[in-house]
C-alpha atoms as a PDB file:
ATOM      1  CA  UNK A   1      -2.743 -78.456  -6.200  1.00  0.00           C
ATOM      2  CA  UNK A   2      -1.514 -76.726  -3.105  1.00  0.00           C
ATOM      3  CA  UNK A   3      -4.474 -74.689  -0.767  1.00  0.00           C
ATOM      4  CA  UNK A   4      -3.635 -72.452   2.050  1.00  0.00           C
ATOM      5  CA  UNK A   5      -5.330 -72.394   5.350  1.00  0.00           C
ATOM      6  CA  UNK A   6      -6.230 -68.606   6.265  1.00  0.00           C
ATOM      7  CA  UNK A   7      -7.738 -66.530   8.580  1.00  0.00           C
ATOM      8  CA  UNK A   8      -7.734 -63.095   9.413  1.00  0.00           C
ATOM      9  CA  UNK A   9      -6.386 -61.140  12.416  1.00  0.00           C
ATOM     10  CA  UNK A  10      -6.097 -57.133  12.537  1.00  0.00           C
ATOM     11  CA  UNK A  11      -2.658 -55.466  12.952  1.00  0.00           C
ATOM     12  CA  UNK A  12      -3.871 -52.278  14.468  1.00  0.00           C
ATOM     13  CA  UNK A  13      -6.771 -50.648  16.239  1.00  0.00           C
ATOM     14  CA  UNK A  14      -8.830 -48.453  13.902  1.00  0.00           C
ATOM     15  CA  UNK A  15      -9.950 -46.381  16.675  1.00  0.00           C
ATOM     16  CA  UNK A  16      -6.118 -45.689  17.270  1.00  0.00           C
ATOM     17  CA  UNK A  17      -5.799 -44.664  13.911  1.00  0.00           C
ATOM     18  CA  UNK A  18      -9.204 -42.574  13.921  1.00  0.00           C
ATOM     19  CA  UNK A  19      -7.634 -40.337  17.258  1.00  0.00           C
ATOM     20  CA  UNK A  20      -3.898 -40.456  15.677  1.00  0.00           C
ATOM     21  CA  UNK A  21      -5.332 -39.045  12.362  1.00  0.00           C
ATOM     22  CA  UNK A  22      -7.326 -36.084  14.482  1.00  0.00           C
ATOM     23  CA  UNK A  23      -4.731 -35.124  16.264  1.00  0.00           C
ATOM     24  CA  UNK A  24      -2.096 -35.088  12.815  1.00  0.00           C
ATOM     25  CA  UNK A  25      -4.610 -32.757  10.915  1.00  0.00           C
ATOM     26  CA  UNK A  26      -2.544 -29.919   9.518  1.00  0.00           C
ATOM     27  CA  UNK A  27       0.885 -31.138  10.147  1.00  0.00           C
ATOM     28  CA  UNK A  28       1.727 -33.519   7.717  1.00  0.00           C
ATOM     29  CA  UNK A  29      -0.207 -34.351   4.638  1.00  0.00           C
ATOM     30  CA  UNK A  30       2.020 -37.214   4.223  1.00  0.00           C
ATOM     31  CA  UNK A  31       0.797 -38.360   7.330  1.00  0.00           C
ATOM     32  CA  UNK A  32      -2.973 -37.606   6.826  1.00  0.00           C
ATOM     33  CA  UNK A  33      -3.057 -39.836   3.663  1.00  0.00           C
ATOM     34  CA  UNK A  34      -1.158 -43.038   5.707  1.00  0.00           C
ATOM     35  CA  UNK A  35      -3.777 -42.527   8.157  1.00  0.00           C
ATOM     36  CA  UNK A  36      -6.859 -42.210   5.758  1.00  0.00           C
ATOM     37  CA  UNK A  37      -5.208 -45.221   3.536  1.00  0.00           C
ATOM     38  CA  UNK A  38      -5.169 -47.289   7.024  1.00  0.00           C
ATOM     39  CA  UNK A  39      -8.725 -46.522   7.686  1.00  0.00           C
ATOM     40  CA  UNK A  40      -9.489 -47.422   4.268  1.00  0.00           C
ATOM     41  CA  UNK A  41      -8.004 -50.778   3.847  1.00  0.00           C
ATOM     42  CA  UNK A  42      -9.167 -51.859   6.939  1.00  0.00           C
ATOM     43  CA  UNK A  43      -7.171 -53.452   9.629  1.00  0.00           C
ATOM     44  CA  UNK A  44      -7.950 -57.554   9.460  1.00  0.00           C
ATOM     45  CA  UNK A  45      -5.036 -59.071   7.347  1.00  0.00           C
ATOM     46  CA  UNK A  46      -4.483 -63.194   6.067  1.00  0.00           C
ATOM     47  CA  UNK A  47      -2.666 -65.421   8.269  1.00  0.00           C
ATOM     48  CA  UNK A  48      -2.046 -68.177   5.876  1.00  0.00           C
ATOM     49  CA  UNK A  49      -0.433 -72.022   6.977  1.00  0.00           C
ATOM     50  CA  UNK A  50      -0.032 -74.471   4.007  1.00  0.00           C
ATOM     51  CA  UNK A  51      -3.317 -77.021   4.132  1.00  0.00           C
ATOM     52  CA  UNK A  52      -0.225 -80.250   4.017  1.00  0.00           C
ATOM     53  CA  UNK A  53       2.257 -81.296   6.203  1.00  0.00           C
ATOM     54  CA  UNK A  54       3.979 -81.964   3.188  1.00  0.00           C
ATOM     55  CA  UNK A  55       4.079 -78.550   1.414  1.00  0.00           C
ATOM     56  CA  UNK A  56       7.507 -78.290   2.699  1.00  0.00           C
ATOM     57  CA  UNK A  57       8.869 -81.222   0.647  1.00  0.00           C
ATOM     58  CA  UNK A  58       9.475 -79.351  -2.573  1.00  0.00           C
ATOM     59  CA  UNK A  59      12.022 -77.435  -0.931  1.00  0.00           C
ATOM     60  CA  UNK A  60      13.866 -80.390   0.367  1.00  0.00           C
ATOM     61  CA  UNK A  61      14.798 -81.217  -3.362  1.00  0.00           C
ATOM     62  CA  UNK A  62      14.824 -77.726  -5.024  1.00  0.00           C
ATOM     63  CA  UNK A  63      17.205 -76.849  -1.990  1.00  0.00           C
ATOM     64  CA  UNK A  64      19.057 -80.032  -0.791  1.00  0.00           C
ATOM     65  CA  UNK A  65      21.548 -78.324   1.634  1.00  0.00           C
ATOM     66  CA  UNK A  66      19.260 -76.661   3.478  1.00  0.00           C
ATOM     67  CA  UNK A  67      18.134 -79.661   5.000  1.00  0.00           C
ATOM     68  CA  UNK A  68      18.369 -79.217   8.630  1.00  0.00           C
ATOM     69  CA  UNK A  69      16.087 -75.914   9.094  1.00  0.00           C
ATOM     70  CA  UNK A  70      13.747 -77.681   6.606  1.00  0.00           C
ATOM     71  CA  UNK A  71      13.532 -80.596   8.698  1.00  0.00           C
ATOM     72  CA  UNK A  72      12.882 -78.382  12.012  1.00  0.00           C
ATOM     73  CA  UNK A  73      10.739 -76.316  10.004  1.00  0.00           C
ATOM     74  CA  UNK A  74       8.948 -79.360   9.011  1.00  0.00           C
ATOM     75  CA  UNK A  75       8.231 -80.380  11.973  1.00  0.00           C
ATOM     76  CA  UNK A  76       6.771 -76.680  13.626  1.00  0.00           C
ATOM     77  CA  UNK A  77       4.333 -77.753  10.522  1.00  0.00           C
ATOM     78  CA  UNK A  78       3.406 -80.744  11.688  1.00  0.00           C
ATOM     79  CA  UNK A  79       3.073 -79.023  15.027  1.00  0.00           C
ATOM     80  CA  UNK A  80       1.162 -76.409  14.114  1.00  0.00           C
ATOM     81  CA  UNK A  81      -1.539 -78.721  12.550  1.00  0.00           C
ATOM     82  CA  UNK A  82      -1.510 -81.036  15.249  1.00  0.00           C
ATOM     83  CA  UNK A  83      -2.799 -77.462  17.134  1.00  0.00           C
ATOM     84  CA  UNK A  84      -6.515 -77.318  17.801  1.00  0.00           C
ATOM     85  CA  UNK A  85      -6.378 -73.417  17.838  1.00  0.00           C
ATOM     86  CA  UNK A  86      -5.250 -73.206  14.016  1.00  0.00           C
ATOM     87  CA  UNK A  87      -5.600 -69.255  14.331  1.00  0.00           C
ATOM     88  CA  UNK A  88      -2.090 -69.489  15.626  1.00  0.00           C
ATOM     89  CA  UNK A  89      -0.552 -70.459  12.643  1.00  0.00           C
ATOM     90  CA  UNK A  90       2.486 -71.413  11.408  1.00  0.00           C
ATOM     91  CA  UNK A  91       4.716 -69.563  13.428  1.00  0.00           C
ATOM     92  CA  UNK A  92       8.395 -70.390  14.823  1.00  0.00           C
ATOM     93  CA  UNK A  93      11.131 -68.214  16.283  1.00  0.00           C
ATOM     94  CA  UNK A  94      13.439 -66.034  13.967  1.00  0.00           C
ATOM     95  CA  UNK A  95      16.039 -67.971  11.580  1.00  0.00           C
ATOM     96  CA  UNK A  96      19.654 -67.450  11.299  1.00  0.00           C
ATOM     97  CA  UNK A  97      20.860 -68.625   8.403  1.00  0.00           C
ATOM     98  CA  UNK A  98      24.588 -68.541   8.227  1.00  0.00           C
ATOM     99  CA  UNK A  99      26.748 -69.939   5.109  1.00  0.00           C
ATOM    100  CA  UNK A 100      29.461 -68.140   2.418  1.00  0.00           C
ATOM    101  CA  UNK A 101      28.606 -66.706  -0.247  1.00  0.00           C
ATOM    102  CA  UNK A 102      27.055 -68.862  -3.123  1.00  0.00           C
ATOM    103  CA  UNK A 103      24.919 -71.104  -1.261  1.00  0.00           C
ATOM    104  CA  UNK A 104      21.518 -69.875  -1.953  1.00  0.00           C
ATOM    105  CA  UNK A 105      20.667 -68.406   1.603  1.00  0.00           C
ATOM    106  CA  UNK A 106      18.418 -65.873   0.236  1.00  0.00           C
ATOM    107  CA  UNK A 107      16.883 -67.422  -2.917  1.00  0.00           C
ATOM    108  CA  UNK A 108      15.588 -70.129   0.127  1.00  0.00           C
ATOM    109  CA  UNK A 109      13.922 -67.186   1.802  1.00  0.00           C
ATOM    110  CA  UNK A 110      11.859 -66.304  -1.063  1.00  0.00           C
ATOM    111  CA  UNK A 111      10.959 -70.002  -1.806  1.00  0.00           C
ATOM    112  CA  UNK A 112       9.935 -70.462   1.950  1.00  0.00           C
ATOM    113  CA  UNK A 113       7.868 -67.563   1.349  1.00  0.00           C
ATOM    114  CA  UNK A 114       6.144 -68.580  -1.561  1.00  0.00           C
ATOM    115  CA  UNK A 115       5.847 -72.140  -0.327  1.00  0.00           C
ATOM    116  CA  UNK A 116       3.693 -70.351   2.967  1.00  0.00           C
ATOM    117  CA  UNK A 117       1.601 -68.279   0.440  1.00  0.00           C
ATOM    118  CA  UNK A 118       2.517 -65.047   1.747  1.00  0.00           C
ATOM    119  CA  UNK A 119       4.422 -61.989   0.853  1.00  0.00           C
ATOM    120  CA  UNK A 120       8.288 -61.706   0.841  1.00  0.00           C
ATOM    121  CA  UNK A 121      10.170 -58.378   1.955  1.00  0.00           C
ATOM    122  CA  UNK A 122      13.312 -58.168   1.300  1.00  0.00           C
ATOM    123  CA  UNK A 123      16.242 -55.760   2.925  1.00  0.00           C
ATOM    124  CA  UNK A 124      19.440 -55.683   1.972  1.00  0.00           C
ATOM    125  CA  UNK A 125      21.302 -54.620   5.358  1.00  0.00           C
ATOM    126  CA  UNK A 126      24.981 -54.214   3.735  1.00  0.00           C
ATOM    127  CA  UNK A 127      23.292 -50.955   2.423  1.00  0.00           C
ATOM    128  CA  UNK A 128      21.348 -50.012   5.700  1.00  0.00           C
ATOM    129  CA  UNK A 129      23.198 -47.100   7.316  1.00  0.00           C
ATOM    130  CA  UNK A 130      20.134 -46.109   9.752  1.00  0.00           C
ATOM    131  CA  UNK A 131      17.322 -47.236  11.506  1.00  0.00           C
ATOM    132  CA  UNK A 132      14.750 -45.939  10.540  1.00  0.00           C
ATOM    133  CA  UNK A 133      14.838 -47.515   7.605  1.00  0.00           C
ATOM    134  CA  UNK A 134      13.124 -50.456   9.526  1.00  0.00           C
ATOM    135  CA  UNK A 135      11.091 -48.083  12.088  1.00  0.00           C
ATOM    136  CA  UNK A 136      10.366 -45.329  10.290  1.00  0.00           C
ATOM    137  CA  UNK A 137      11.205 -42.066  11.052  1.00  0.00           C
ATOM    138  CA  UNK A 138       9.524 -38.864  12.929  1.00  0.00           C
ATOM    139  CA  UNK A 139       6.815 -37.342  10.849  1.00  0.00           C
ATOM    140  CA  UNK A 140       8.183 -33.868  12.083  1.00  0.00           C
ATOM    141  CA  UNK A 141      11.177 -34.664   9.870  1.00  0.00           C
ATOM    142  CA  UNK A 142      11.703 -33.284   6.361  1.00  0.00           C
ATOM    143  CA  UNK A 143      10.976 -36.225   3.638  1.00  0.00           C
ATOM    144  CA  UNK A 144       9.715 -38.933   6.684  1.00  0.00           C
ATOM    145  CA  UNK A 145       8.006 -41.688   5.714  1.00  0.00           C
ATOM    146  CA  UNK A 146       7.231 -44.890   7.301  1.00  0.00           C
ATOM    147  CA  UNK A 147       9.603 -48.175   7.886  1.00  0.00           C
ATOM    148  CA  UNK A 148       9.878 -51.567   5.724  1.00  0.00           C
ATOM    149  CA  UNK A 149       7.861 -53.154   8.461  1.00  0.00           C
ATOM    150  CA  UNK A 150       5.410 -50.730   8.927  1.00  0.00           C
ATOM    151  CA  UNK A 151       4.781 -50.457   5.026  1.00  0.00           C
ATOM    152  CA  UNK A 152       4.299 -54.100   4.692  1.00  0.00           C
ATOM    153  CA  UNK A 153       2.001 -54.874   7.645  1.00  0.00           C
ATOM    154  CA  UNK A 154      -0.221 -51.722   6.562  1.00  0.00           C
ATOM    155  CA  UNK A 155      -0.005 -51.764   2.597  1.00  0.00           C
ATOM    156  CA  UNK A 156       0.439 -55.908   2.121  1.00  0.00           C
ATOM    157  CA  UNK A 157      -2.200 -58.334   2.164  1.00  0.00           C
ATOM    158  CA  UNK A 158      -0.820 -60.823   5.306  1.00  0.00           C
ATOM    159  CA  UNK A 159       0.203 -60.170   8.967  1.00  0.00           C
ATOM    160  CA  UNK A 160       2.363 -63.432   8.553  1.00  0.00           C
ATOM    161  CA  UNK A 161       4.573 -61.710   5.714  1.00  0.00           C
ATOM    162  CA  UNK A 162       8.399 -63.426   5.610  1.00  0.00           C
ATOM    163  CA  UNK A 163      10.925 -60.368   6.198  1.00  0.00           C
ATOM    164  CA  UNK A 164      14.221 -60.898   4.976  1.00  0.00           C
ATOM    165  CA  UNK A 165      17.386 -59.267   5.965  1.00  0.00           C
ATOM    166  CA  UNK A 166      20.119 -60.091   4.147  1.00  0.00           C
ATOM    167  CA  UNK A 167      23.524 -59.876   4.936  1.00  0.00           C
ATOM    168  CA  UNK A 168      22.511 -58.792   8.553  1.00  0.00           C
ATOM    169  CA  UNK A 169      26.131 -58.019  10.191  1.00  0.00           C
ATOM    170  CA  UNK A 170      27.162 -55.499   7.322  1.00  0.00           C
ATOM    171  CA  UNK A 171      24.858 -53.497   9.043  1.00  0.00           C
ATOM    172  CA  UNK A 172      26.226 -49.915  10.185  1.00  0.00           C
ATOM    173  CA  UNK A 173      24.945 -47.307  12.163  1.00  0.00           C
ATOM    174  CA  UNK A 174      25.900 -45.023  15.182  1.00  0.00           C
ATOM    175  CA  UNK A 175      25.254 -44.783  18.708  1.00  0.00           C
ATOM    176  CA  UNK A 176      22.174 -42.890  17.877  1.00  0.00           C
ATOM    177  CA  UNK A 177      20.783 -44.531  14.740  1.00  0.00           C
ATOM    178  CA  UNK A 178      22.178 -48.312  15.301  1.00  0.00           C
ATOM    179  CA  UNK A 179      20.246 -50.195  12.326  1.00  0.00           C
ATOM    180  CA  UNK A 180      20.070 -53.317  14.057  1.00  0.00           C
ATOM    181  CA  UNK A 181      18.146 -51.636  17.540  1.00  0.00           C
ATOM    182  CA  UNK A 182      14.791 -52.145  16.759  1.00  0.00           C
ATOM    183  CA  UNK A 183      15.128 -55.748  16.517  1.00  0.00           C
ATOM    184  CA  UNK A 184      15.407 -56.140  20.116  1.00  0.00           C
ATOM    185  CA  UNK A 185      11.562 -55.801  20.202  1.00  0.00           C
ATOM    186  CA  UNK A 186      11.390 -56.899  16.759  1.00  0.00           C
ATOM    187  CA  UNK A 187      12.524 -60.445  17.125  1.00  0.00           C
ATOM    188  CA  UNK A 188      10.532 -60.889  20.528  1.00  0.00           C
ATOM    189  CA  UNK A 189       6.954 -62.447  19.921  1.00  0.00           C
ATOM    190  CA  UNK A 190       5.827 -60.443  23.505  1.00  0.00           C
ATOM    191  CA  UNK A 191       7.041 -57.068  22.170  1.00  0.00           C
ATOM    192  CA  UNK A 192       6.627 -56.980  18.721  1.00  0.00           C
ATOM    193  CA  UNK A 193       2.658 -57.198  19.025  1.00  0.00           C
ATOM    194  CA  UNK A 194       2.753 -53.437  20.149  1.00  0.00           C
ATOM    195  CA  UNK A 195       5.104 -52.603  17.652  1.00  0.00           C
ATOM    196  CA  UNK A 196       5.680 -48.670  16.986  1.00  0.00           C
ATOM    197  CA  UNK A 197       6.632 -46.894  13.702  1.00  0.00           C
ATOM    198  CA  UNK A 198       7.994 -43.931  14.619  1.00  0.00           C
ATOM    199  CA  UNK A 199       6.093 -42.151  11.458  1.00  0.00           C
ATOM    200  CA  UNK A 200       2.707 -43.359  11.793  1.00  0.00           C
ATOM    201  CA  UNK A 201       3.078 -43.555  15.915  1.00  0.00           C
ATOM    202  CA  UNK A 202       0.055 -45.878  16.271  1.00  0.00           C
ATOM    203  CA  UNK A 203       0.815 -49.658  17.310  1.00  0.00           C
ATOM    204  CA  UNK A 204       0.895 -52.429  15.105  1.00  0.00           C
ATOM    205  CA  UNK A 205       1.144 -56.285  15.753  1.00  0.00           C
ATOM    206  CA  UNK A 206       4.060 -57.562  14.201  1.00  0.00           C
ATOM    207  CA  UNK A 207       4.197 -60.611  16.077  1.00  0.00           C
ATOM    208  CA  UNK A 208       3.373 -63.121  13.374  1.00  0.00           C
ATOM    209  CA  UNK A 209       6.356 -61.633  10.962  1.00  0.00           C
ATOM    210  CA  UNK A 210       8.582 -64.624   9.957  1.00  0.00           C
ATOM    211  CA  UNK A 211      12.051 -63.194  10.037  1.00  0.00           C
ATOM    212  CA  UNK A 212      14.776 -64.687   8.007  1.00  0.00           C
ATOM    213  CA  UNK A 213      18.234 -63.514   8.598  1.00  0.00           C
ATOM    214  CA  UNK A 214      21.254 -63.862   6.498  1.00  0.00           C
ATOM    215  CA  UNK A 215      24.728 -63.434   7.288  1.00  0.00           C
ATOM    216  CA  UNK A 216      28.318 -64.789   6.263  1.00  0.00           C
ATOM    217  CA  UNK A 217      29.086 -65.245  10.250  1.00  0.00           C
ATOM    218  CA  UNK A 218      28.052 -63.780  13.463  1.00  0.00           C
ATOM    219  CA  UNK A 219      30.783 -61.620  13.444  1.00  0.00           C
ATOM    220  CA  UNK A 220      29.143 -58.122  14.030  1.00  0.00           C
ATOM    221  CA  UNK A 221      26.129 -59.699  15.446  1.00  0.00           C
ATOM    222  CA  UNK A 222      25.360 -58.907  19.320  1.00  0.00           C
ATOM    223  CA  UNK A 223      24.613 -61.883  21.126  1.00  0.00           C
ATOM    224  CA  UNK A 224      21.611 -60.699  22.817  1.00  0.00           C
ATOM    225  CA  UNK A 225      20.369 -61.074  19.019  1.00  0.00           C
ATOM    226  CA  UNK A 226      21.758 -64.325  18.188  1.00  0.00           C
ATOM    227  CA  UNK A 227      19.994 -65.539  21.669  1.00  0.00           C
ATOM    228  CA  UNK A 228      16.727 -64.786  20.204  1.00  0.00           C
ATOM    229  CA  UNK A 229      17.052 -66.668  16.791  1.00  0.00           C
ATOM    230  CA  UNK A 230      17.348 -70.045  15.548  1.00  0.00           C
ATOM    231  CA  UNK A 231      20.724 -70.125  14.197  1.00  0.00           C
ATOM    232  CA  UNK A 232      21.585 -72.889  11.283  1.00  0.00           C
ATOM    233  CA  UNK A 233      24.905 -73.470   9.568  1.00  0.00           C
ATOM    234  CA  UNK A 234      23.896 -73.833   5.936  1.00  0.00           C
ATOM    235  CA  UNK A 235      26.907 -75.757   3.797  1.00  0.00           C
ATOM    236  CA  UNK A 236      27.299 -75.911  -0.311  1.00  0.00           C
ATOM    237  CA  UNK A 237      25.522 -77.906  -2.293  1.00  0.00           C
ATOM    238  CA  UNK A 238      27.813 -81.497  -2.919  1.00  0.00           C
ATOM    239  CA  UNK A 239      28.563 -82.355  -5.903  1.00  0.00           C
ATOM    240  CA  UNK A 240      25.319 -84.663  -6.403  1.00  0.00           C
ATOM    241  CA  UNK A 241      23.330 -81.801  -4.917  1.00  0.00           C
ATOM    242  CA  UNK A 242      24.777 -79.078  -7.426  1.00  0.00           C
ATOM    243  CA  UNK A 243      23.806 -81.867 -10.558  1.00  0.00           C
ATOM    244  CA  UNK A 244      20.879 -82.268  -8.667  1.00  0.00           C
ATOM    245  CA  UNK A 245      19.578 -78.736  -8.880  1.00  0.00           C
ATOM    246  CA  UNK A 246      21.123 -78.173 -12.388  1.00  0.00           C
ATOM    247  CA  UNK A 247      18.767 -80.876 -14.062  1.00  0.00           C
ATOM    248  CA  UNK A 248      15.808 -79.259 -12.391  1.00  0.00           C
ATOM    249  CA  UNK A 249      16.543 -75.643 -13.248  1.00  0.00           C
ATOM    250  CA  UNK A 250      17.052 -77.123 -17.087  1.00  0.00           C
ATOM    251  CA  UNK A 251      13.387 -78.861 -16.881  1.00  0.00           C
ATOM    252  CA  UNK A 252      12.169 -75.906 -15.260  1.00  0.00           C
ATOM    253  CA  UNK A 253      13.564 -73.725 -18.128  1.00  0.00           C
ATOM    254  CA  UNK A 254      13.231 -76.012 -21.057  1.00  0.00           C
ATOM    255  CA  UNK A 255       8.846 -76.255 -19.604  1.00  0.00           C
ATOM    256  CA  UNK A 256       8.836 -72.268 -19.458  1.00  0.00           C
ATOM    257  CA  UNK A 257      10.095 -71.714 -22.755  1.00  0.00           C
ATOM    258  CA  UNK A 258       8.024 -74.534 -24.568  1.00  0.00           C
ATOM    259  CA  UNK A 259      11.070 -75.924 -25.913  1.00  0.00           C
ATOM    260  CA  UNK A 260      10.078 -78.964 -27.873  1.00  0.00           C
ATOM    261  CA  UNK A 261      12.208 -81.721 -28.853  1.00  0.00           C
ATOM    262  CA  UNK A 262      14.796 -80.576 -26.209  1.00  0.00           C
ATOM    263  CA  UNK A 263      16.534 -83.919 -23.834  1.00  0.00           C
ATOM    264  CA  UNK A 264      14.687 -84.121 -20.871  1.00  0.00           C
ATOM    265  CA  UNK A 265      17.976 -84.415 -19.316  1.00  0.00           C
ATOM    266  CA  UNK A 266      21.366 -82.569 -19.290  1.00  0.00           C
ATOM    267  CA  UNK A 267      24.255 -85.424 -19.708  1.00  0.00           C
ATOM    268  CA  UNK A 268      27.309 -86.341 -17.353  1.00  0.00           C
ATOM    269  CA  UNK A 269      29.716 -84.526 -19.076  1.00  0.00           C
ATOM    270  CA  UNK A 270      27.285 -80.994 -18.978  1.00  0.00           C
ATOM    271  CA  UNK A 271      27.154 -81.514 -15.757  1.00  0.00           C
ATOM    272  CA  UNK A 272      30.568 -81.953 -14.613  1.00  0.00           C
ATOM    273  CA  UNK A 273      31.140 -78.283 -16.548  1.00  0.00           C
ATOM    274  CA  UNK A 274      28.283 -76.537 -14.477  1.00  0.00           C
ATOM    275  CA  UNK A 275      29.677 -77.608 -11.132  1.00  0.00           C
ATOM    276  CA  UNK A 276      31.571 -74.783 -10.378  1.00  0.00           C
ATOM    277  CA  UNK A 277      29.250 -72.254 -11.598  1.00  0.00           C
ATOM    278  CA  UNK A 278      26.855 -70.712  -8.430  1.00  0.00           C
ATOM    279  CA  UNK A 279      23.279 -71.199  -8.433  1.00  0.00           C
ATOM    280  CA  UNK A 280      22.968 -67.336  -8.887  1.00  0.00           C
ATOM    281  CA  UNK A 281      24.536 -67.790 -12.690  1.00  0.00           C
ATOM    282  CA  UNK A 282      23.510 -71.374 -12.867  1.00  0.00           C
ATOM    283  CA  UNK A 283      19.784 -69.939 -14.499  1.00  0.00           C
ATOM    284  CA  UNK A 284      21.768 -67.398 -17.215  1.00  0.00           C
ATOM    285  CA  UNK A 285      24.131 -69.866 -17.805  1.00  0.00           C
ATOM    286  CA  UNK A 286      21.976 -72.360 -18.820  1.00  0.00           C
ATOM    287  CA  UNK A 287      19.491 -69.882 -20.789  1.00  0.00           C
ATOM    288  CA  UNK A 288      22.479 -69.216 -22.624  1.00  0.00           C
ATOM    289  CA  UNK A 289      23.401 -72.664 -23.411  1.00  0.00           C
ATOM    290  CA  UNK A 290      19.742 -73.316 -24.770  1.00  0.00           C
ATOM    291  CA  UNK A 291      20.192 -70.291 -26.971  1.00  0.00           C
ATOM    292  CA  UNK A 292      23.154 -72.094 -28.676  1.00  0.00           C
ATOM    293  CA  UNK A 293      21.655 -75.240 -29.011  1.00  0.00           C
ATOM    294  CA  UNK A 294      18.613 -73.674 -30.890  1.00  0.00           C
ATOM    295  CA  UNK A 295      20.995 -71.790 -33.178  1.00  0.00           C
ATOM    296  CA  UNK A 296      22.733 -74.386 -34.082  1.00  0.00           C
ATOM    297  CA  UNK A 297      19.491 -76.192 -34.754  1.00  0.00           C
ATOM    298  CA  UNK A 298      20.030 -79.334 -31.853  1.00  0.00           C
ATOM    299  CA  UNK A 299      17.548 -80.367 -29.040  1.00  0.00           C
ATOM    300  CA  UNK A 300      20.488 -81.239 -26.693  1.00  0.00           C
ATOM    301  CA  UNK A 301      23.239 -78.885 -24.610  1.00  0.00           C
ATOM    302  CA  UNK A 302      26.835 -79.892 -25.515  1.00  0.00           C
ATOM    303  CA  UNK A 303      29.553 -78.990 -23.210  1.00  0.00           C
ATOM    304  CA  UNK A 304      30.881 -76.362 -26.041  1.00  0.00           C
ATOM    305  CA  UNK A 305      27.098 -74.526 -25.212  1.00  0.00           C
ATOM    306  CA  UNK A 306      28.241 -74.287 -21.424  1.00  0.00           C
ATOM    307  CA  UNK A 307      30.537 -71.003 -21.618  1.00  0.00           C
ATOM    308  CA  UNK A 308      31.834 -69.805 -18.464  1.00  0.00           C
ATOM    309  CA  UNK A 309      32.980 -66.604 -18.048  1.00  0.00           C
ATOM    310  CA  UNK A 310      35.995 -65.976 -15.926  1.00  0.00           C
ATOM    311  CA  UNK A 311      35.755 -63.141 -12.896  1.00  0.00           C
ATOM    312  CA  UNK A 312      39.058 -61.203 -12.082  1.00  0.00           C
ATOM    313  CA  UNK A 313      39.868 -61.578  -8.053  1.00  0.00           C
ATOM    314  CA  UNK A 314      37.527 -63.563  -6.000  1.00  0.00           C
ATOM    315  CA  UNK A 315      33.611 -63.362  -7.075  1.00  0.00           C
ATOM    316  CA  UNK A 316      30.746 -62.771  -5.035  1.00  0.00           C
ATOM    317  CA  UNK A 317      28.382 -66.102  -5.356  1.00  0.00           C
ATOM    318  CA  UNK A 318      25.077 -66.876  -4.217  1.00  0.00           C
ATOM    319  CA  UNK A 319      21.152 -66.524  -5.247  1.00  0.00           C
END
């Protein structure tokens, strides 16, 4: 059984939001009903930090390549419950995680997530033409609303929420709405507790956010970013790895479905077949080879069950 440490810590000042709301009355209803929602909810949200300095270990076999951030995440664990002020958490700088497509950058994100208790947000950047997408734009705009961040912090359950954004340098923008800008305060633990949505225009502490990047390379990325990250090469999966995570993804699958009679193991030779195919098939692929074993009435995939489709050009891989 795994039990999460939590406290609670407010992300705004309900006073703020009391004045802010005042002054908004009969401009934007829009903006009325964030403010009354905020007031509502309250402003305290969960911190959480896994109870064991072991809650990490799951990872290390479920995602084998990602070994060295796991071990230096392992070890702000150990750090953090070493801490006798546990109200700060489990909290570490921003993570780079760089690798090609295929090796399972994201998919780790949402595990790390899961593993911490919390609640995942996840932004795909290769579709992110403007900022305010992540800051939220003016409520004297037509259509405004508030940013990811702002939305997750105010309408979430957790101030310690894992952000993802993936594929971070496919980013675009211009001059005057570069996508990538408000991570400058973002990213930096001092600024980002008076952190302001341009919508809502009342500050909120976003300094316990655990941001996960993901990109392909640092091409596109300024350096005065990169400076204020943790930045980890992340390779493929080896061979042994790749079997590795196969068998458990077939246990895993075989226990959800309540297959009985099935091998509790996928042989050598089904094995061998799967190695090329990327962890983001590797679940279809093998719910598709089940489905052929039970219509053909075995308990056991065959190599002919393993059917791998061929992609014209070069694919896109990954979780």
């Amino acid at each position: 059984m795994s039990i999460t440490l939590a406290h609670t810590c407010a992300v705004y000042d309900l006073i703020e939001v009391q004045e802010a709301l005042d002054r908004s009355r009969g401009r934007s209803p829009e903006l009325e009903a964030f403010y009354e929602r905020m007031l509502e909810t309250g402003a305290d949200r969960f911190v959480t930090t896994p109870s064991s300095i072991d809650a990490l270990d799951p990872l290390f076999e479920e995602c084998p390549n990602f070994d060295e951030v796991l071990d230096d995440l392992a070890r702000y664990l150990r750090l953090a419950h070493a801490s006798r002020d546990r109200s700060a958490g489990f909290n570490v700088m921003p993570i780079l995680l760089l690798g090609g497509p295929g090796v399972g950058k994201t998919h780790f994100a949402k595990r790390l997530a899961r593993v911490m208790q919390t609640e995942c947000e996840l932004i795909s950047m290769n579709a992110l033409s403007a900022g305010f997408v992540i800051t939220g734009s003016s409520a004297s705009w037509r259509g405004a609303k508030c940013g990811k961040v702002a939305e997750r912090l105010v309408r979430g359950q957790y101030a310690n929420p894992v952000v993802v954004l993936d594929e971070v340098e496919k980013a675009t923008g211009s001059s005057q709405s570069d996508p990538l800008a408000a991570l400058y305060q973002l990213l930096e633990p001092e600024t980002s507790k008076a952190f302001r949505d341009e919508f809502i225009d009342v500050d909120l502490d976003a300094s316990r956010i655990f941001w996960v990047l993901t990109a392909n390379s640092t091409e596109g990325i300024p350096a005065p970013l990169l400076n204020r990250m943790a930045v980890y090469e992340v390779p493929a999966p080896t061979p042994e790895q790749a079997a590795g995570i196969a068998q458990r993804m077939y246990r895993g699958l075989v226990r959800e479905m309540n297959l009985s009679g099935f091998d509790d193991a996928l042989e050598d030779a089904v094995l061998d077949k799967l190695a090329p195919v990327s962890p983001r098939d590797l679940r279809k692929t093998l719910l598709d080879s089940l489905g052929y074993a039970v219509a053909d009435g075995r308990g056991h995939v065959t190599t002919a069950d393993i059917r791998l489709r061929p992609m014209p050009g070069k694919s896109r891989i990954g979780f």
